[in-house]
C-alpha atoms as a PDB file:
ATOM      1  CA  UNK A   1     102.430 129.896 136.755  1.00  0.00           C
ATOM      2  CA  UNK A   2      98.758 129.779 136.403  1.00  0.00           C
ATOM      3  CA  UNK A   3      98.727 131.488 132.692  1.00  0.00           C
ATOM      4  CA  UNK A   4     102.033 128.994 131.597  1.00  0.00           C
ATOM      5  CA  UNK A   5      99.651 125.924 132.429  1.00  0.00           C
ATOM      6  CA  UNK A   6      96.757 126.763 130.949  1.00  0.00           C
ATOM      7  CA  UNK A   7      98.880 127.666 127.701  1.00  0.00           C
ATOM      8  CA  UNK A   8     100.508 124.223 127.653  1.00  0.00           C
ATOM      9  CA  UNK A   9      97.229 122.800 127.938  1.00  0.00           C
ATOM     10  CA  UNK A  10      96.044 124.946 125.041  1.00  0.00           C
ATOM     11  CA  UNK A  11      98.625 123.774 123.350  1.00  0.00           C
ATOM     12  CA  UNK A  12      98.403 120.278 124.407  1.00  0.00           C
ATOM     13  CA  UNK A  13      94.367 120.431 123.156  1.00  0.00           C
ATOM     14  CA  UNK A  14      95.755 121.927 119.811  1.00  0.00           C
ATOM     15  CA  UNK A  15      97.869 118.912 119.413  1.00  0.00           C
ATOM     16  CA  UNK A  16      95.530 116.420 120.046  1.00  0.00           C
ATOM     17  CA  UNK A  17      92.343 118.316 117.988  1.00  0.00           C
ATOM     18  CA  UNK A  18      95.060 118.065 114.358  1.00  0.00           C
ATOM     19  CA  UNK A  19      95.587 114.227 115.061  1.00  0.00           C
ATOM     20  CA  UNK A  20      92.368 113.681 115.109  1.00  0.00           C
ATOM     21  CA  UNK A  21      91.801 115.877 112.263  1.00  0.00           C
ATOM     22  CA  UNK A  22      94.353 113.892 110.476  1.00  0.00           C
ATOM     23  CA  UNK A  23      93.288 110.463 111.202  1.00  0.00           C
ATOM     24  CA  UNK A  24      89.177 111.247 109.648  1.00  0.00           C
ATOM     25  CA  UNK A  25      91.271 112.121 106.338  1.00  0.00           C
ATOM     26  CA  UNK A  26      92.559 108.532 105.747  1.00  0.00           C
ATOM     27  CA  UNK A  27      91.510 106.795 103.076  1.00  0.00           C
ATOM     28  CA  UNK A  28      90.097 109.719 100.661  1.00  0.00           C
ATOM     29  CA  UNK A  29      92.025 110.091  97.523  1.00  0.00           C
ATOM     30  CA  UNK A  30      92.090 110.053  93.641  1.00  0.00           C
ATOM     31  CA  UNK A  31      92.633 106.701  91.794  1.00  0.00           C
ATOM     32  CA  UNK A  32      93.699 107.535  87.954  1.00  0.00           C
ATOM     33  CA  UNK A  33      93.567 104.888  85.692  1.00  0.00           C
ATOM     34  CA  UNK A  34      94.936 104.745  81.930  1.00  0.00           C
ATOM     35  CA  UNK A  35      94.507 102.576  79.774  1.00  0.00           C
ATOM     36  CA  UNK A  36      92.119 100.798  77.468  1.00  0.00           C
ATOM     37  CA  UNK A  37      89.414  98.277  77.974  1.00  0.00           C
ATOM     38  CA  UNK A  38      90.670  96.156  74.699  1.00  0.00           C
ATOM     39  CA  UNK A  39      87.865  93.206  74.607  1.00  0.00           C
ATOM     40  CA  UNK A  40      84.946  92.053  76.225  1.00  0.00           C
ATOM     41  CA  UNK A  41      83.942  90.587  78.845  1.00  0.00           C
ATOM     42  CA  UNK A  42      81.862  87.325  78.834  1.00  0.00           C
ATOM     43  CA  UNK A  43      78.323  86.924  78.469  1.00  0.00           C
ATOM     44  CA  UNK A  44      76.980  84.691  81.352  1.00  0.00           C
ATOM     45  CA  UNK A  45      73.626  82.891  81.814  1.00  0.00           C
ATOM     46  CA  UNK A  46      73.376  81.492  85.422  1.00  0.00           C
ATOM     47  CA  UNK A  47      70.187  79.035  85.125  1.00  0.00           C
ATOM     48  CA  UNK A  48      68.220  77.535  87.735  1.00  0.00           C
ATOM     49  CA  UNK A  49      69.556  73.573  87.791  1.00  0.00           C
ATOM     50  CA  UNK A  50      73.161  74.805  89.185  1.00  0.00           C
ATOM     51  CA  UNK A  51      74.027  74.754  85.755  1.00  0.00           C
ATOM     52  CA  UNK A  52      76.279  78.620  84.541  1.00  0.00           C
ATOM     53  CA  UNK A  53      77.757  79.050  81.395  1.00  0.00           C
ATOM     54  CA  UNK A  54      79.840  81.831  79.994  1.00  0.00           C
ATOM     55  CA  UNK A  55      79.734  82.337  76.280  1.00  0.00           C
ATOM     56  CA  UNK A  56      82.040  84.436  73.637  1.00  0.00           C
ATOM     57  CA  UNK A  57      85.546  84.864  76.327  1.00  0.00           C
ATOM     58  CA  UNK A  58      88.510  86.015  75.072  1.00  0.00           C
ATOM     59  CA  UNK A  59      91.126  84.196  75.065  1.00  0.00           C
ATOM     60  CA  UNK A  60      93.283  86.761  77.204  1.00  0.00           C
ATOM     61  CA  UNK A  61      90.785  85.613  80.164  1.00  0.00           C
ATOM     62  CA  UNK A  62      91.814  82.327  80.179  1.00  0.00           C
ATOM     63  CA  UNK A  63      92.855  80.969  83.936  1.00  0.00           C
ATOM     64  CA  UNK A  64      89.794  82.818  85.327  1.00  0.00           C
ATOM     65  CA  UNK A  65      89.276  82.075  88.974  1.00  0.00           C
ATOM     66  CA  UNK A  66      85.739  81.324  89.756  1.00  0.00           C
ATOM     67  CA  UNK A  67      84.650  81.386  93.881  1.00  0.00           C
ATOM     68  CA  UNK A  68      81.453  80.861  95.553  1.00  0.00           C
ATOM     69  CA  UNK A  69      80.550  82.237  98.443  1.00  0.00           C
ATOM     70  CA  UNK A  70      77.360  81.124 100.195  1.00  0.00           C
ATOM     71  CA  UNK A  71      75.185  84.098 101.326  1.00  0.00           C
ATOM     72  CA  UNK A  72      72.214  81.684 103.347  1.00  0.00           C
ATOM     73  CA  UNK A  73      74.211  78.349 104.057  1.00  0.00           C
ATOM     74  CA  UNK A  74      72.472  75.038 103.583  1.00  0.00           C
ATOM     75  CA  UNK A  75      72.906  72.834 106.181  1.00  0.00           C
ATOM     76  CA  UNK A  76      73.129  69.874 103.351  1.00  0.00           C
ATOM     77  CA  UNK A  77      75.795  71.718 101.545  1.00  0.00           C
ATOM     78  CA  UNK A  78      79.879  71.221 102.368  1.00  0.00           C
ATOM     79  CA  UNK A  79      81.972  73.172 100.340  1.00  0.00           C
ATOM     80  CA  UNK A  80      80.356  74.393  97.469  1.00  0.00           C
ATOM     81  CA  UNK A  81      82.150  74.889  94.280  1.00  0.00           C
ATOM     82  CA  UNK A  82      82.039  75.592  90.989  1.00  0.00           C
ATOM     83  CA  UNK A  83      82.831  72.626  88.374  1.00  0.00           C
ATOM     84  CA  UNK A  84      84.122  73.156  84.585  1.00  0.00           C
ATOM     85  CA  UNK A  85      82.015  70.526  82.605  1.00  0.00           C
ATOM     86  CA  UNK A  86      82.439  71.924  78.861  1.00  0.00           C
ATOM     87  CA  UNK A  87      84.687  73.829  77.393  1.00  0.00           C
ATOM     88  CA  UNK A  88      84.440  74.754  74.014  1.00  0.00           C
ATOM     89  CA  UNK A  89      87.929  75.774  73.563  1.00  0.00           C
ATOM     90  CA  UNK A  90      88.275  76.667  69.813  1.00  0.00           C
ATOM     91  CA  UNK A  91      89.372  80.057  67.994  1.00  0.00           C
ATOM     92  CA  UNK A  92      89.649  83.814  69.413  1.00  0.00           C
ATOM     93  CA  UNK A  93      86.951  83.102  71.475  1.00  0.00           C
ATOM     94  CA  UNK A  94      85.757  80.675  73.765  1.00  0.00           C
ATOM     95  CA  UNK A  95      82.330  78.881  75.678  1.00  0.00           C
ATOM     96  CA  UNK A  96      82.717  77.468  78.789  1.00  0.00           C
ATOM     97  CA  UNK A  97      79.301  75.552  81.085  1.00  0.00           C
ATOM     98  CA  UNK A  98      79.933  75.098  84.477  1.00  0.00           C
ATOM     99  CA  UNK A  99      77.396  73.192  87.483  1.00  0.00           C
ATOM    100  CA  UNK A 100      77.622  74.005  91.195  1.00  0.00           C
ATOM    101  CA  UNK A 101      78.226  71.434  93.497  1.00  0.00           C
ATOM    102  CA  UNK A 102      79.251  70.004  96.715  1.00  0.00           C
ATOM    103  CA  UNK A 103      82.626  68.727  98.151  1.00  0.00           C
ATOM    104  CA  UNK A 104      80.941  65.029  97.330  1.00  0.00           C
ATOM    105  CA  UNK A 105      80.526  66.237  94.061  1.00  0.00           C
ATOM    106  CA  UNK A 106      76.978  66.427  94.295  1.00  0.00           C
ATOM    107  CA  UNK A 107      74.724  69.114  92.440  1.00  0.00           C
ATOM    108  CA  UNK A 108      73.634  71.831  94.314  1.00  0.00           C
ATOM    109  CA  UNK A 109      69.881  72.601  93.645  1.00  0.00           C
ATOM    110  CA  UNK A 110      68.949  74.867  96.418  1.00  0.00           C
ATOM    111  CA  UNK A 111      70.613  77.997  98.620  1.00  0.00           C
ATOM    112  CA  UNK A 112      71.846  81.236  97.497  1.00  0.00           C
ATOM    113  CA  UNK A 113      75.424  81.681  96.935  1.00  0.00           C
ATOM    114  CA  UNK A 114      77.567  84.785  94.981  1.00  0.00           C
ATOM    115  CA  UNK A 115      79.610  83.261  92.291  1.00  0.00           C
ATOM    116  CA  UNK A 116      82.805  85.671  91.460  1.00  0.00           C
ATOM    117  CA  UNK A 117      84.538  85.314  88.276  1.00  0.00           C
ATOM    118  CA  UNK A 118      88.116  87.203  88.595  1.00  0.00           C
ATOM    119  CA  UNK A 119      90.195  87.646  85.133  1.00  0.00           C
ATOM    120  CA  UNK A 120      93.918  87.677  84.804  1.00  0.00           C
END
């Protein structure tokens, strides 16, 4: 009786030792990609002045999505955003200048914030 016991809870320690064992080996894997990179990406110039333009898009990356996140909040600034205020528009390629501002519409001259640019 004694011996049957402890071999259940051998068994029973087995069990639970490969879940766990399984469970650290979540998330590792191989990502393949194929494909080709076919044009380039934009040349940007963030300046101080809240003022960021991207020069020489394709055209492909048109309907970019452009977010700012603020990484040391202002207490002044309410929503900050990022505002299209030229657009070039002509050709293969395009120019584009865009100012940082506030839900008023304000500029934004101060704070540090991560501006993400995300291409179709």
């Amino acid at each position: 009786m004694n011996v049957r016991r402890v071999a259940v809870m051998t068994g029973l320690l087995g069990l639970w030792a490969s879940t766990c064992g399984a469970a650290q080996t979540v998330g590792q894997g191989t990502i393949r990609f194929s494909g080709a990179i076919v044009e380039s990406g934009c040349a940007t110039n963030a300046r101080s002045g809240s003022v960021m333009e991207l020069r020489g898009c394709a055209q492909s990356s048109r309907g970019s999505r452009i977010e700012v996140r603020s990484v040391a909040p202002v207490v002044s600034v309410d929503a900050p955003h990022v505002r299209l205020v030229a657009d070039s528009g002509k050709g293969r390629y395009y120019d584009q200048r865009y100012v940082l501002a506030d839900s008023a519409g304000k500029l934004i001259q101060s704070g540090n914030y991560i501006i993400t640019m995300t291409s179709p």
